[in-house]
PDB file of N, CA and C in Angstrom:
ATOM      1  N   UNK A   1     -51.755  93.807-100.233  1.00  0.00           N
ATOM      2  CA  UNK A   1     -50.654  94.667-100.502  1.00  0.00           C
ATOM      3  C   UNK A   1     -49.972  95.095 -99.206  1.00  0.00           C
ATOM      4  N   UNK A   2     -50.633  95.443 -98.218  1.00  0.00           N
ATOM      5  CA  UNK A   2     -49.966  95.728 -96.888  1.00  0.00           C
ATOM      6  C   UNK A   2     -49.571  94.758 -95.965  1.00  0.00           C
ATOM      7  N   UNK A   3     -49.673  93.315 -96.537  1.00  0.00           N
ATOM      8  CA  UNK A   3     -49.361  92.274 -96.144  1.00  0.00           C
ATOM      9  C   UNK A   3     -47.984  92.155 -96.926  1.00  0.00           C
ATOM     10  N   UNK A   4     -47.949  92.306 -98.313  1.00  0.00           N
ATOM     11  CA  UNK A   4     -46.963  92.196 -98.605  1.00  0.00           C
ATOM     12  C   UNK A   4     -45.618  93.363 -97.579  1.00  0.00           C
ATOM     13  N   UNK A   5     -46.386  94.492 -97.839  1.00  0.00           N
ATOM     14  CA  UNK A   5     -44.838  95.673 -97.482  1.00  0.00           C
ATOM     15  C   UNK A   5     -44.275  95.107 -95.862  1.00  0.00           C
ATOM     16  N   UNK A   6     -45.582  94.719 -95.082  1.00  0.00           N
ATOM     17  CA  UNK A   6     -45.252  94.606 -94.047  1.00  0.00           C
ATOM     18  C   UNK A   6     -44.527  92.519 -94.195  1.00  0.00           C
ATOM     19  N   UNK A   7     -44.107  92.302 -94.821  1.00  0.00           N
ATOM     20  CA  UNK A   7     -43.216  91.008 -94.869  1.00  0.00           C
ATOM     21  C   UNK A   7     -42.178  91.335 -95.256  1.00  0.00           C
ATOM     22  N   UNK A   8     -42.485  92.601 -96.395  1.00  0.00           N
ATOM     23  CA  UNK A   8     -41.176  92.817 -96.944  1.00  0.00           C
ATOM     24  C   UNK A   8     -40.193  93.233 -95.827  1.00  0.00           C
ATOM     25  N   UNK A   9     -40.862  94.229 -94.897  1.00  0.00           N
ATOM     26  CA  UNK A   9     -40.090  95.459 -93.898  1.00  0.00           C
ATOM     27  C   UNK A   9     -39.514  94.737 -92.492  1.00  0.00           C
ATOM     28  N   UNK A  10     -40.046  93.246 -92.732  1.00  0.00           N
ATOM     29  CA  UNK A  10     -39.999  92.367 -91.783  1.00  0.00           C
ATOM     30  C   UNK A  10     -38.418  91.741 -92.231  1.00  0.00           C
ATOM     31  N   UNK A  11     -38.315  91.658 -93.031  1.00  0.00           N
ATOM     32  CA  UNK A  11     -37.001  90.748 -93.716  1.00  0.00           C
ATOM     33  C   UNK A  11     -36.291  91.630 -93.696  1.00  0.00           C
ATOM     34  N   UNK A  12     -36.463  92.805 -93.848  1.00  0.00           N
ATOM     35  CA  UNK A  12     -35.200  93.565 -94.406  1.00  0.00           C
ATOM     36  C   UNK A  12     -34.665  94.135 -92.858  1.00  0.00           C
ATOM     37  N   UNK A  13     -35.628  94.251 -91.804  1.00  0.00           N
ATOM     38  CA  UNK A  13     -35.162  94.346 -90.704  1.00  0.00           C
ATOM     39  C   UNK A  13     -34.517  93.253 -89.764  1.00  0.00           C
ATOM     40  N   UNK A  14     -34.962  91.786 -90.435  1.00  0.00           N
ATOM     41  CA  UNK A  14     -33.939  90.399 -90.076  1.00  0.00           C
ATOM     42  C   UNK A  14     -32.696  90.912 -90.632  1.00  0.00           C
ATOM     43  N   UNK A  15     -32.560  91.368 -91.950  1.00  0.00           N
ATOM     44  CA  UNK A  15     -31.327  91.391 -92.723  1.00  0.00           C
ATOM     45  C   UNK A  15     -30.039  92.103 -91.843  1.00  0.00           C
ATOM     46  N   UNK A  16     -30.567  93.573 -91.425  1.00  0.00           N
ATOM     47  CA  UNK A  16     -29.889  94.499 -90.605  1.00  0.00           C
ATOM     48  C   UNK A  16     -29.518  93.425 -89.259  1.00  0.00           C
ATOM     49  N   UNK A  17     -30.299  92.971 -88.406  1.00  0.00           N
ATOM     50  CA  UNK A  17     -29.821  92.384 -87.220  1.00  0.00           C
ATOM     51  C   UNK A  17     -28.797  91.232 -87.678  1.00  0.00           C
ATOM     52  N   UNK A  18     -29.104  90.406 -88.894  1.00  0.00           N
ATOM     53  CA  UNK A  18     -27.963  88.961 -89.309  1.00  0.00           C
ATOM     54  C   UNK A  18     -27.026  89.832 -89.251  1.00  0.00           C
ATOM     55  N   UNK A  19     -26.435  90.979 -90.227  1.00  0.00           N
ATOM     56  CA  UNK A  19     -25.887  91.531 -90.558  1.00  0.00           C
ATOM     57  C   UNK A  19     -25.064  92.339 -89.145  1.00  0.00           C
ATOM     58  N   UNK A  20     -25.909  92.829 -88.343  1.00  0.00           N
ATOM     59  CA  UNK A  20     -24.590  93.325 -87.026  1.00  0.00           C
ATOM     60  C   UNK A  20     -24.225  91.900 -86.394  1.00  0.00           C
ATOM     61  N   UNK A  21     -25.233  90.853 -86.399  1.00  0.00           N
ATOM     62  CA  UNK A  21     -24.920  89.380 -85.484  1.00  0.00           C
ATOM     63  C   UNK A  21     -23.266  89.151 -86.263  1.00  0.00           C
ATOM     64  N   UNK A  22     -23.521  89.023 -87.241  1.00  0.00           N
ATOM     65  CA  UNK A  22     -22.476  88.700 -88.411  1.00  0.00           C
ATOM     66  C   UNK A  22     -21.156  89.573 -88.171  1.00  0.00           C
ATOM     67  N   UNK A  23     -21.148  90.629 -88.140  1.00  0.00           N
ATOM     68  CA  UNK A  23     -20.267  91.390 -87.802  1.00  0.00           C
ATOM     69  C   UNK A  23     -19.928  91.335 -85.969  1.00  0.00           C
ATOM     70  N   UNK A  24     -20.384  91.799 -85.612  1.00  0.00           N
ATOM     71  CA  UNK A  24     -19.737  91.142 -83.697  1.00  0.00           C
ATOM     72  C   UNK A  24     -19.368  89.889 -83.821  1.00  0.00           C
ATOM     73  N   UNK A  25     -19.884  88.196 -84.892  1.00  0.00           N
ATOM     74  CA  UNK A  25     -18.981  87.306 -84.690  1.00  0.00           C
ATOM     75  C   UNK A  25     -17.699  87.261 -84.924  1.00  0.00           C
ATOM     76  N   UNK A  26     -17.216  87.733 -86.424  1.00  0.00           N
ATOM     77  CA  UNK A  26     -16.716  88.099 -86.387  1.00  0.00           C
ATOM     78  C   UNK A  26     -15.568  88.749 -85.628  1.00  0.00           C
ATOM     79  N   UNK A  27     -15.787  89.668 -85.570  1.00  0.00           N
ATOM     80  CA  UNK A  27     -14.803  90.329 -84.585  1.00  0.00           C
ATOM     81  C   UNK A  27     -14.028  89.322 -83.357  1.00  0.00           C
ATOM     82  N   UNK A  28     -14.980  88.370 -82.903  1.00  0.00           N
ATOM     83  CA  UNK A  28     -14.877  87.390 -82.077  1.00  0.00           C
ATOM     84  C   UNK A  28     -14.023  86.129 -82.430  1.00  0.00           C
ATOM     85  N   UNK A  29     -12.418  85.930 -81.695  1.00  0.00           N
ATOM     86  CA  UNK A  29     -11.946  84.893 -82.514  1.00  0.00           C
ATOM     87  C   UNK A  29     -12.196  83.409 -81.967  1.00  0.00           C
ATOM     88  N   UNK A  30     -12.769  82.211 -82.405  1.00  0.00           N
ATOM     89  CA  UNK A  30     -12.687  81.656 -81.763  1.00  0.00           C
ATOM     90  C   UNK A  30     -12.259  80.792 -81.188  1.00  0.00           C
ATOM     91  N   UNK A  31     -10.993  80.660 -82.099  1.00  0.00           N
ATOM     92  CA  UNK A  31      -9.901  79.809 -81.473  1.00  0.00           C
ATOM     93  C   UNK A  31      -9.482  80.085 -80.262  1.00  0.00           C
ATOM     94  N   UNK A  32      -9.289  81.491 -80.249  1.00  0.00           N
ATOM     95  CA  UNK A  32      -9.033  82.378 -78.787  1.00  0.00           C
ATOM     96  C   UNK A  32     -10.111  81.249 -77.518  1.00  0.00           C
ATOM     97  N   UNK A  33     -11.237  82.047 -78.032  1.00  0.00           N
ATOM     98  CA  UNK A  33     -12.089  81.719 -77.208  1.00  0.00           C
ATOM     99  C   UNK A  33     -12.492  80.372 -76.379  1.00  0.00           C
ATOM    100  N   UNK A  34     -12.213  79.541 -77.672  1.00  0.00           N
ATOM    101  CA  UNK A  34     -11.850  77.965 -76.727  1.00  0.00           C
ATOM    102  C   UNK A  34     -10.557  77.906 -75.980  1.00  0.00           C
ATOM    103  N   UNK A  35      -9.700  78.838 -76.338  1.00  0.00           N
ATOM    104  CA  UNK A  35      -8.354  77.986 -75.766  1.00  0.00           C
ATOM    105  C   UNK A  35      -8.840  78.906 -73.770  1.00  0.00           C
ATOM    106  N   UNK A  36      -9.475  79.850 -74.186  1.00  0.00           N
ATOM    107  CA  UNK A  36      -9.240  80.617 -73.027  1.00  0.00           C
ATOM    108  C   UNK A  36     -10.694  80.061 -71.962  1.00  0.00           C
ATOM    109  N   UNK A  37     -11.296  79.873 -73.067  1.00  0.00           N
ATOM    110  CA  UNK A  37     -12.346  78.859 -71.749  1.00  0.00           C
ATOM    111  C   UNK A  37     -11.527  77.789 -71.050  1.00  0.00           C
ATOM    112  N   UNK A  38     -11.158  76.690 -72.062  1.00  0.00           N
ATOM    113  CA  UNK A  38     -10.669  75.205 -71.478  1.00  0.00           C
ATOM    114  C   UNK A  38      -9.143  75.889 -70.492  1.00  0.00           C
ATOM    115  N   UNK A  39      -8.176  76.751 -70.761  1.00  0.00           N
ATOM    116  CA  UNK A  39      -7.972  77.133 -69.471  1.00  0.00           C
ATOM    117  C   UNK A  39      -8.335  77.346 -68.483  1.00  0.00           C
ATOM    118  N   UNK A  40      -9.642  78.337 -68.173  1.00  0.00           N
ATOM    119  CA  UNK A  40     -10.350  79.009 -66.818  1.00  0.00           C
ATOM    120  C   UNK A  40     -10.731  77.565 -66.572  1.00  0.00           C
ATOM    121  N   UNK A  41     -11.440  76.548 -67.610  1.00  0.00           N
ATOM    122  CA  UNK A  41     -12.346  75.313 -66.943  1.00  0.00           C
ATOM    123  C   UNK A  41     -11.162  74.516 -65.858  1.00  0.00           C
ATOM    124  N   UNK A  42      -9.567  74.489 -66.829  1.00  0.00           N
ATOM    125  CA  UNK A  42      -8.537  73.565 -66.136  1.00  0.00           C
ATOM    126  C   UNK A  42      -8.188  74.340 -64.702  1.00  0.00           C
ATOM    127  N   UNK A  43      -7.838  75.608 -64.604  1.00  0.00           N
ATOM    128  CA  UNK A  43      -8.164  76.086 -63.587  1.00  0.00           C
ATOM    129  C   UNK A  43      -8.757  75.983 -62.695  1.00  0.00           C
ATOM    130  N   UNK A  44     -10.717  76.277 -62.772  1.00  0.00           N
ATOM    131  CA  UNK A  44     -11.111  75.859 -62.118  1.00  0.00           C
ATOM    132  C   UNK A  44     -11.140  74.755 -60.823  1.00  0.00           C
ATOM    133  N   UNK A  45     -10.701  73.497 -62.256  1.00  0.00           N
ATOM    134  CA  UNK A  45     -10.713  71.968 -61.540  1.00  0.00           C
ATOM    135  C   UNK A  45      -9.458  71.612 -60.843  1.00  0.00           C
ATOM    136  N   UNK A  46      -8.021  72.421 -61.031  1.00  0.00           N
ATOM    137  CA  UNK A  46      -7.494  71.756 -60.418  1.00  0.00           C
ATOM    138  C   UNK A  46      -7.889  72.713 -58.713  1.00  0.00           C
ATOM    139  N   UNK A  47      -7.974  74.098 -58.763  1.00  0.00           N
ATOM    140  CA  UNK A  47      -8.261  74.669 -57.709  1.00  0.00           C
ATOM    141  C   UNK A  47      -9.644  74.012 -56.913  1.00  0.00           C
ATOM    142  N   UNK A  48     -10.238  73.192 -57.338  1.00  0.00           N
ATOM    143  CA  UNK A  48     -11.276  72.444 -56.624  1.00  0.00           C
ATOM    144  C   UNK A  48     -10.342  71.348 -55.794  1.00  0.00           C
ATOM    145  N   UNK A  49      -9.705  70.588 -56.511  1.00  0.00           N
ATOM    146  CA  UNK A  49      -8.757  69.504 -56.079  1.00  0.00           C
ATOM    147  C   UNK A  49      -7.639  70.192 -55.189  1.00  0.00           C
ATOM    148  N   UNK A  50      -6.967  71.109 -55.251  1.00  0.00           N
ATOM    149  CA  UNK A  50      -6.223  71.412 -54.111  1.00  0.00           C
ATOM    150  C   UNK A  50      -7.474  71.784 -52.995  1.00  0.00           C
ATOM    151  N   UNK A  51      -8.073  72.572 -53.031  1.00  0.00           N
ATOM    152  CA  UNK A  51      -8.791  72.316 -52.130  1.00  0.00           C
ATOM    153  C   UNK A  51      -9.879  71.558 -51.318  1.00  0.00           C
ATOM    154  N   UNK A  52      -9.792  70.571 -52.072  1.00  0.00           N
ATOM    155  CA  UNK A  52     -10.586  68.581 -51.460  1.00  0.00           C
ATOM    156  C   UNK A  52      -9.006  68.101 -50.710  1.00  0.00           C
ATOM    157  N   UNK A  53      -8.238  67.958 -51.242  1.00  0.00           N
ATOM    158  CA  UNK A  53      -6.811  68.009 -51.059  1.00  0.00           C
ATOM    159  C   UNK A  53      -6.194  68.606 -49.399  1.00  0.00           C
ATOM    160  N   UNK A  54      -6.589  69.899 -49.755  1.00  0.00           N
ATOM    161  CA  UNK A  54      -5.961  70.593 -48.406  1.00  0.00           C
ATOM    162  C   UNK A  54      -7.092  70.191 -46.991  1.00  0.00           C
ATOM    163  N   UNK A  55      -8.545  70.710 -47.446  1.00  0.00           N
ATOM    164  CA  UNK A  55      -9.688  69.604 -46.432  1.00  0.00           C
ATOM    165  C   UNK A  55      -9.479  68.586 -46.065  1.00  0.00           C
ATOM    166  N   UNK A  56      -9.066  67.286 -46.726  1.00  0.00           N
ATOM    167  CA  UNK A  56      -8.387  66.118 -46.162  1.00  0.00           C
ATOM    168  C   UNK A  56      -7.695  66.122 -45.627  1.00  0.00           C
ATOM    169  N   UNK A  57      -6.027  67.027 -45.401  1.00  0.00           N
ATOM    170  CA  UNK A  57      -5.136  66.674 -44.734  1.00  0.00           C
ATOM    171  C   UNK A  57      -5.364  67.979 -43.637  1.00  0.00           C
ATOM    172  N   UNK A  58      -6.143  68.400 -43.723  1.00  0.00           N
ATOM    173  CA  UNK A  58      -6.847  69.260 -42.269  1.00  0.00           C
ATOM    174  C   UNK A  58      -7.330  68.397 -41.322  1.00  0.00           C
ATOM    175  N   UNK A  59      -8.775  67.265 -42.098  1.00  0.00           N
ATOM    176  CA  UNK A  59      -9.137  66.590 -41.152  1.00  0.00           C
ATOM    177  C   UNK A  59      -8.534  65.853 -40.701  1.00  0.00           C
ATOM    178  N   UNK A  60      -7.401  64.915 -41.273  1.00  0.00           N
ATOM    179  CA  UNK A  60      -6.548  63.959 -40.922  1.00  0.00           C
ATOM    180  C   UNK A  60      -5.673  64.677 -39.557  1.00  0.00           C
ATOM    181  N   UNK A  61      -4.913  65.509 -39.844  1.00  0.00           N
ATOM    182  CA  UNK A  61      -4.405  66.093 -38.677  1.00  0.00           C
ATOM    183  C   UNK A  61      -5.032  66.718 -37.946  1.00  0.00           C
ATOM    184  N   UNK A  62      -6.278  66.911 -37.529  1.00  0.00           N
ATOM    185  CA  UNK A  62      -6.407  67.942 -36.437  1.00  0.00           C
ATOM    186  C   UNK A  62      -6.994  66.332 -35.214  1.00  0.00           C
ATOM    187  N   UNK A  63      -7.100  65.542 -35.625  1.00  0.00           N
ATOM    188  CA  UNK A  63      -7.846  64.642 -34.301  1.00  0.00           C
ATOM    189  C   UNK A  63      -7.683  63.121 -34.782  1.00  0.00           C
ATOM    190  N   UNK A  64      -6.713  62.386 -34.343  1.00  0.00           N
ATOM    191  CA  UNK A  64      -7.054  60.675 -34.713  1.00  0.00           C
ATOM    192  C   UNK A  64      -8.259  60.324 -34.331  1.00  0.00           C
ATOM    193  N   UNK A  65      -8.991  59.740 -35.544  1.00  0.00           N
ATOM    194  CA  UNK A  65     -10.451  58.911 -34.849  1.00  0.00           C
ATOM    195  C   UNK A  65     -10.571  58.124 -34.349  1.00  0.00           C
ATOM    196  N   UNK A  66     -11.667  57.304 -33.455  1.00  0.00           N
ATOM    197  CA  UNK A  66     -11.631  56.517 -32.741  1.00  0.00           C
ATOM    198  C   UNK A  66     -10.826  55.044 -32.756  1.00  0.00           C
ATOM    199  N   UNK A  67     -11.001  54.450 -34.301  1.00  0.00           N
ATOM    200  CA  UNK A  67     -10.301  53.616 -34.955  1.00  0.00           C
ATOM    201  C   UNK A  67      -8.765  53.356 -34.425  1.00  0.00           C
ATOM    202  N   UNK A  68      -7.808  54.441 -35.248  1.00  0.00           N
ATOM    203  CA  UNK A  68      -6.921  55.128 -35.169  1.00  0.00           C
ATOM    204  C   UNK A  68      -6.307  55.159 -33.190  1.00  0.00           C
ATOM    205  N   UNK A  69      -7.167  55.866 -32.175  1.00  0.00           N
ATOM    206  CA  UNK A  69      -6.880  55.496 -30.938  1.00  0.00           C
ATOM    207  C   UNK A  69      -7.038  54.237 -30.542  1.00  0.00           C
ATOM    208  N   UNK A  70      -8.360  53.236 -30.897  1.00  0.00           N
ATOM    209  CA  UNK A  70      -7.958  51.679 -30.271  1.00  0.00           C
ATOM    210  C   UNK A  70      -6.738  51.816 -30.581  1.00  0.00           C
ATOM    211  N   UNK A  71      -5.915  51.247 -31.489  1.00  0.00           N
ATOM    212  CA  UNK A  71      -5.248  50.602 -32.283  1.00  0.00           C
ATOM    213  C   UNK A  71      -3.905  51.001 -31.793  1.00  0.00           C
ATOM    214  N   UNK A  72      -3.917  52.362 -30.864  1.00  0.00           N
ATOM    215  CA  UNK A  72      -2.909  52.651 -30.016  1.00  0.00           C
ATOM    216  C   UNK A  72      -2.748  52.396 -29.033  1.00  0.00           C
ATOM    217  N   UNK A  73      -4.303  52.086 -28.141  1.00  0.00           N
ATOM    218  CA  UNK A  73      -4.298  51.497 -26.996  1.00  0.00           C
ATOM    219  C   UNK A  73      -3.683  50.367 -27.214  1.00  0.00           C
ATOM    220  N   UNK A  74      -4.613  49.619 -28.226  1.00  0.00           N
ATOM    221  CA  UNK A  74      -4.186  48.018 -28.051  1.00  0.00           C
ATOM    222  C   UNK A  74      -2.708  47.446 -28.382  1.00  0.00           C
ATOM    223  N   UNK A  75      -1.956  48.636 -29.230  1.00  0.00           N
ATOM    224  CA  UNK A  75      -0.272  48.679 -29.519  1.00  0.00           C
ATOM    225  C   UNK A  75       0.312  48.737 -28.092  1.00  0.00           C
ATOM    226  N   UNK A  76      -0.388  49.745 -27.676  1.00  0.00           N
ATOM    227  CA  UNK A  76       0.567  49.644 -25.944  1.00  0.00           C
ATOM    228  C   UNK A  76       0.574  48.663 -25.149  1.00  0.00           C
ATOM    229  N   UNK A  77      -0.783  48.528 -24.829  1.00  0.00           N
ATOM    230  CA  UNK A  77      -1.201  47.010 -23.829  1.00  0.00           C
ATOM    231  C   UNK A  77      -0.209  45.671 -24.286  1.00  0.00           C
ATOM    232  N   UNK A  78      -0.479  45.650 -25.912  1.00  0.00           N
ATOM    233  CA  UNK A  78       0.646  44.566 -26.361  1.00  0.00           C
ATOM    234  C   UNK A  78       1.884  44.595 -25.697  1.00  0.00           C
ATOM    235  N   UNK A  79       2.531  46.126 -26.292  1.00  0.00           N
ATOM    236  CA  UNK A  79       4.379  46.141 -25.772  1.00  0.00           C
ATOM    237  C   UNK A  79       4.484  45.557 -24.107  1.00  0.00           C
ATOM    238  N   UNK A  80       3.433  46.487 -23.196  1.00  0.00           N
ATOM    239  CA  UNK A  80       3.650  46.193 -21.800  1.00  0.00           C
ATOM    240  C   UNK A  80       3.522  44.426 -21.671  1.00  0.00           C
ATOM    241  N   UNK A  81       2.447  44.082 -22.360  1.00  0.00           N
ATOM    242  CA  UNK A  81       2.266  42.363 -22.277  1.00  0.00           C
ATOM    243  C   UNK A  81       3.939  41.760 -22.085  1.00  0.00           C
ATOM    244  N   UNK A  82       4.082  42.360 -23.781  1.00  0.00           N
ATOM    245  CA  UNK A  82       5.291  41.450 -24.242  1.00  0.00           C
ATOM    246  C   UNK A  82       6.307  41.798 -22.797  1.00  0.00           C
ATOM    247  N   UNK A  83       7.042  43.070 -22.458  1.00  0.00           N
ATOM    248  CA  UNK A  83       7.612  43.116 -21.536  1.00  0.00           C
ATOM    249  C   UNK A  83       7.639  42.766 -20.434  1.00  0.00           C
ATOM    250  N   UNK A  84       6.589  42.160 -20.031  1.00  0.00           N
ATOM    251  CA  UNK A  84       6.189  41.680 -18.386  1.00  0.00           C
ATOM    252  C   UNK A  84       6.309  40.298 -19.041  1.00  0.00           C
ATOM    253  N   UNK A  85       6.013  39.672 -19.930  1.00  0.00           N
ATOM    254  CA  UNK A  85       6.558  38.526 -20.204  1.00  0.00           C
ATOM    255  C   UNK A  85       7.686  37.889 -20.407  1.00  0.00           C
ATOM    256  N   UNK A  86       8.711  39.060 -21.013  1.00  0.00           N
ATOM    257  CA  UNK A  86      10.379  38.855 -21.256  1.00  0.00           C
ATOM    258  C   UNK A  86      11.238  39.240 -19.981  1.00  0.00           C
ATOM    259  N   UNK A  87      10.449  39.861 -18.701  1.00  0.00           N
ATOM    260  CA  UNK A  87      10.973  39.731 -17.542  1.00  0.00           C
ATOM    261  C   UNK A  87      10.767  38.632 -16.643  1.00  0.00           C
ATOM    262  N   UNK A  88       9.511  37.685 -16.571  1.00  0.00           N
ATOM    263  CA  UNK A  88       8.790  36.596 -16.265  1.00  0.00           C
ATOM    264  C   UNK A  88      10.391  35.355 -16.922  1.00  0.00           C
ATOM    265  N   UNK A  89      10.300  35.657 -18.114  1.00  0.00           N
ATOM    266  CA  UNK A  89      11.079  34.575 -18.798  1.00  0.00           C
ATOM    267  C   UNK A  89      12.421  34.866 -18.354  1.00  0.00           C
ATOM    268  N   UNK A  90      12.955  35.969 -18.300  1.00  0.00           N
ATOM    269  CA  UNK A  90      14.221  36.546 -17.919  1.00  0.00           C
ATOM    270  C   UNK A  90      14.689  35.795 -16.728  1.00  0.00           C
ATOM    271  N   UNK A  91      13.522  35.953 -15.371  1.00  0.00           N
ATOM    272  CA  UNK A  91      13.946  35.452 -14.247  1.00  0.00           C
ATOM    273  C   UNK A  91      14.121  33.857 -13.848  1.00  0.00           C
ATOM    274  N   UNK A  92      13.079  33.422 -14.945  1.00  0.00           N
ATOM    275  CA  UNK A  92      12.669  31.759 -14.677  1.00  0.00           C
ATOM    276  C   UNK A  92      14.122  31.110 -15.045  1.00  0.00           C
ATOM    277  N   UNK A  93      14.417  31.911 -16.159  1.00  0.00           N
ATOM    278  CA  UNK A  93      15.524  31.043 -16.819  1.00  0.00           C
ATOM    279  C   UNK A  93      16.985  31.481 -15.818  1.00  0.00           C
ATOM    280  N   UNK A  94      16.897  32.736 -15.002  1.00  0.00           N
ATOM    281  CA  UNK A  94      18.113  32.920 -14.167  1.00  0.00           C
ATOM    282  C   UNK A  94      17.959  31.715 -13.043  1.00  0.00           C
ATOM    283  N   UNK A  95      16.777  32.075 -12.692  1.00  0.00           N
ATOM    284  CA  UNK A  95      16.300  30.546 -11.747  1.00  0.00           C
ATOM    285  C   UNK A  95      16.720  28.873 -12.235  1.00  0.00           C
ATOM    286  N   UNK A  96      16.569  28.744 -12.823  1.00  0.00           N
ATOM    287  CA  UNK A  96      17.095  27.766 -13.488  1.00  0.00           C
ATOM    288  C   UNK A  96      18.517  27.292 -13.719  1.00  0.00           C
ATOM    289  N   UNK A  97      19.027  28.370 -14.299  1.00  0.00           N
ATOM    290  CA  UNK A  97      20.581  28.099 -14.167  1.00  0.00           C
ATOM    291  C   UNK A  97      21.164  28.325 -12.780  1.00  0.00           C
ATOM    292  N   UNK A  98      20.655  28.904 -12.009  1.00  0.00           N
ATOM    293  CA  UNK A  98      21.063  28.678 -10.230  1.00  0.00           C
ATOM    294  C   UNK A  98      20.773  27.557  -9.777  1.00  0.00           C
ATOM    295  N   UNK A  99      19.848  27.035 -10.732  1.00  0.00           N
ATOM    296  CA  UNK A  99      20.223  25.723 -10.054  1.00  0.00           C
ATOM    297  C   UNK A  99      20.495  24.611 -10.362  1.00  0.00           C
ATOM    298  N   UNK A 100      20.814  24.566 -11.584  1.00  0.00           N
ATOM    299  CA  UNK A 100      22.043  23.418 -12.380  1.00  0.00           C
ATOM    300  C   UNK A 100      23.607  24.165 -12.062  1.00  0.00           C
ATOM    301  N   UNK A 101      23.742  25.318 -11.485  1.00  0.00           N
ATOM    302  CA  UNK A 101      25.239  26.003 -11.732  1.00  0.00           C
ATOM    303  C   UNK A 101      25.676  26.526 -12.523  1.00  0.00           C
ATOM    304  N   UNK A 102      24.793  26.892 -13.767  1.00  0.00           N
ATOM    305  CA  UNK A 102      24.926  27.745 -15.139  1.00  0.00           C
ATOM    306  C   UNK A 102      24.885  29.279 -14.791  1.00  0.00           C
ATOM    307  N   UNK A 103      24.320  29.887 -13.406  1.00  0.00           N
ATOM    308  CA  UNK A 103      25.053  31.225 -13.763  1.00  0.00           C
ATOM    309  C   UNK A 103      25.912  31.852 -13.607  1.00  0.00           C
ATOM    310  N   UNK A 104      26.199  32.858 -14.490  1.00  0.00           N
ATOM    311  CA  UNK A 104      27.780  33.112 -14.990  1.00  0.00           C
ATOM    312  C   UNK A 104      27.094  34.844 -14.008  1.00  0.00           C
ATOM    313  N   UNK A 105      28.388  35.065 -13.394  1.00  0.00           N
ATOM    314  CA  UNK A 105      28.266  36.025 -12.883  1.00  0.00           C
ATOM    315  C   UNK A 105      28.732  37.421 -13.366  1.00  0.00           C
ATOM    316  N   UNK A 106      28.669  38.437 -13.741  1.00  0.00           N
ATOM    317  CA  UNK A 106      28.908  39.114 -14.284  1.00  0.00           C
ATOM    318  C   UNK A 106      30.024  39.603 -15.208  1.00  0.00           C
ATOM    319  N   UNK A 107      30.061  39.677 -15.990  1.00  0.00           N
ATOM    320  CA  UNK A 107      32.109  39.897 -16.872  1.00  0.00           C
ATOM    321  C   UNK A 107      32.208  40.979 -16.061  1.00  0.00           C
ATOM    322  N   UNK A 108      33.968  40.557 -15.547  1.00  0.00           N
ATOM    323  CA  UNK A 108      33.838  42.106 -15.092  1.00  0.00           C
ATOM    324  C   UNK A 108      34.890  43.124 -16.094  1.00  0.00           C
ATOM    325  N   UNK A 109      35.120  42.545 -17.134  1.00  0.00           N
ATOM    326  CA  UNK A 109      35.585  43.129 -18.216  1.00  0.00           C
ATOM    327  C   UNK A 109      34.463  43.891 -19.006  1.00  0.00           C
ATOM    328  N   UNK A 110      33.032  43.654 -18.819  1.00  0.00           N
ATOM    329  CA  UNK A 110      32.152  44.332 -19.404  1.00  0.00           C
ATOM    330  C   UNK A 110      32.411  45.796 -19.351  1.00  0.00           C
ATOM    331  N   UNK A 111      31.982  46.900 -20.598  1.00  0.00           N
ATOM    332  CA  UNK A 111      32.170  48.000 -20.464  1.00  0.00           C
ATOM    333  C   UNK A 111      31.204  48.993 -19.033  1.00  0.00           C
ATOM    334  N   UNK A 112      31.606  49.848 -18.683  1.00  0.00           N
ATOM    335  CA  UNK A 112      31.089  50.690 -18.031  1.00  0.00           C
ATOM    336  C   UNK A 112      30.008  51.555 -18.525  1.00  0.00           C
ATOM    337  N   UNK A 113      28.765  51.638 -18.176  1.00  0.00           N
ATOM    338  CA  UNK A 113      27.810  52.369 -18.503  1.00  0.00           C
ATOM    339  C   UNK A 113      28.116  53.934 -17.830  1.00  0.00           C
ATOM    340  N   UNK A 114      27.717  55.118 -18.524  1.00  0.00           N
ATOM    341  CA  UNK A 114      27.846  55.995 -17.752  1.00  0.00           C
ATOM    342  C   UNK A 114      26.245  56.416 -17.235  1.00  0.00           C
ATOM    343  N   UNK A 115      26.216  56.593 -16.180  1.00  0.00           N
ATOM    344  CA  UNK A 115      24.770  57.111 -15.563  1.00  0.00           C
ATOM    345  C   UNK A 115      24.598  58.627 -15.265  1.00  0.00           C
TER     346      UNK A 115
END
């Protein structure tokens, strides 16, 4: 018998707690509630991505890496190459026409540079 009251007093005190659970869901909408999570979540993620975003173009600008400097050295060394070569060629070929009689001596109609 005191097995029974005490099962009974057991349920009827589940009943009371379903019963406020039930009522606070309630109250709770949850359409709301998804729309306002999957905002904060979209939030979240894009504010992660601007800031992977802004870190990258920090590191990019604050220092070219080593890569990045060859590749400037070896751009320069080229230009100077090429130029010491198009003066090399410049002269051979003035040489040359001095001495078949091909050079033409200056227009003197050419425009005036100002210095």
């Amino acid at each position: 018998m005191f097995l029974q009251f005490w099962h009974f007093r057991k349920r009827s005190k589940e009943k009371k707690h379903a019963q406020k659970l039930r009522g606070h869901l309630t109250r709770l909408n949850f359409e709301a509630l998804i729309i306002t999570m999957s905002v904060l979540g979209g939030a979240v993620l894009l504010g992660v991505a601007v800031c992977c975003c802004c870190c990258c173009r920090r590191k990019k600008s604050r220092k070219p890496d080593k890569s990045e400097e060859k590749a400037m050295r070896e751009r320069e060394e080229r230009r100077i190459r090429q130029e010491e070569r198009r003066a090399e060629m410049k002269s051979r070929h003035d040489e040359i026409r001095k001495k078949y009689g091909l050079f033409k001596e200056e227009n003197p109609y050419a425009r005036f540079e100002n210095n």
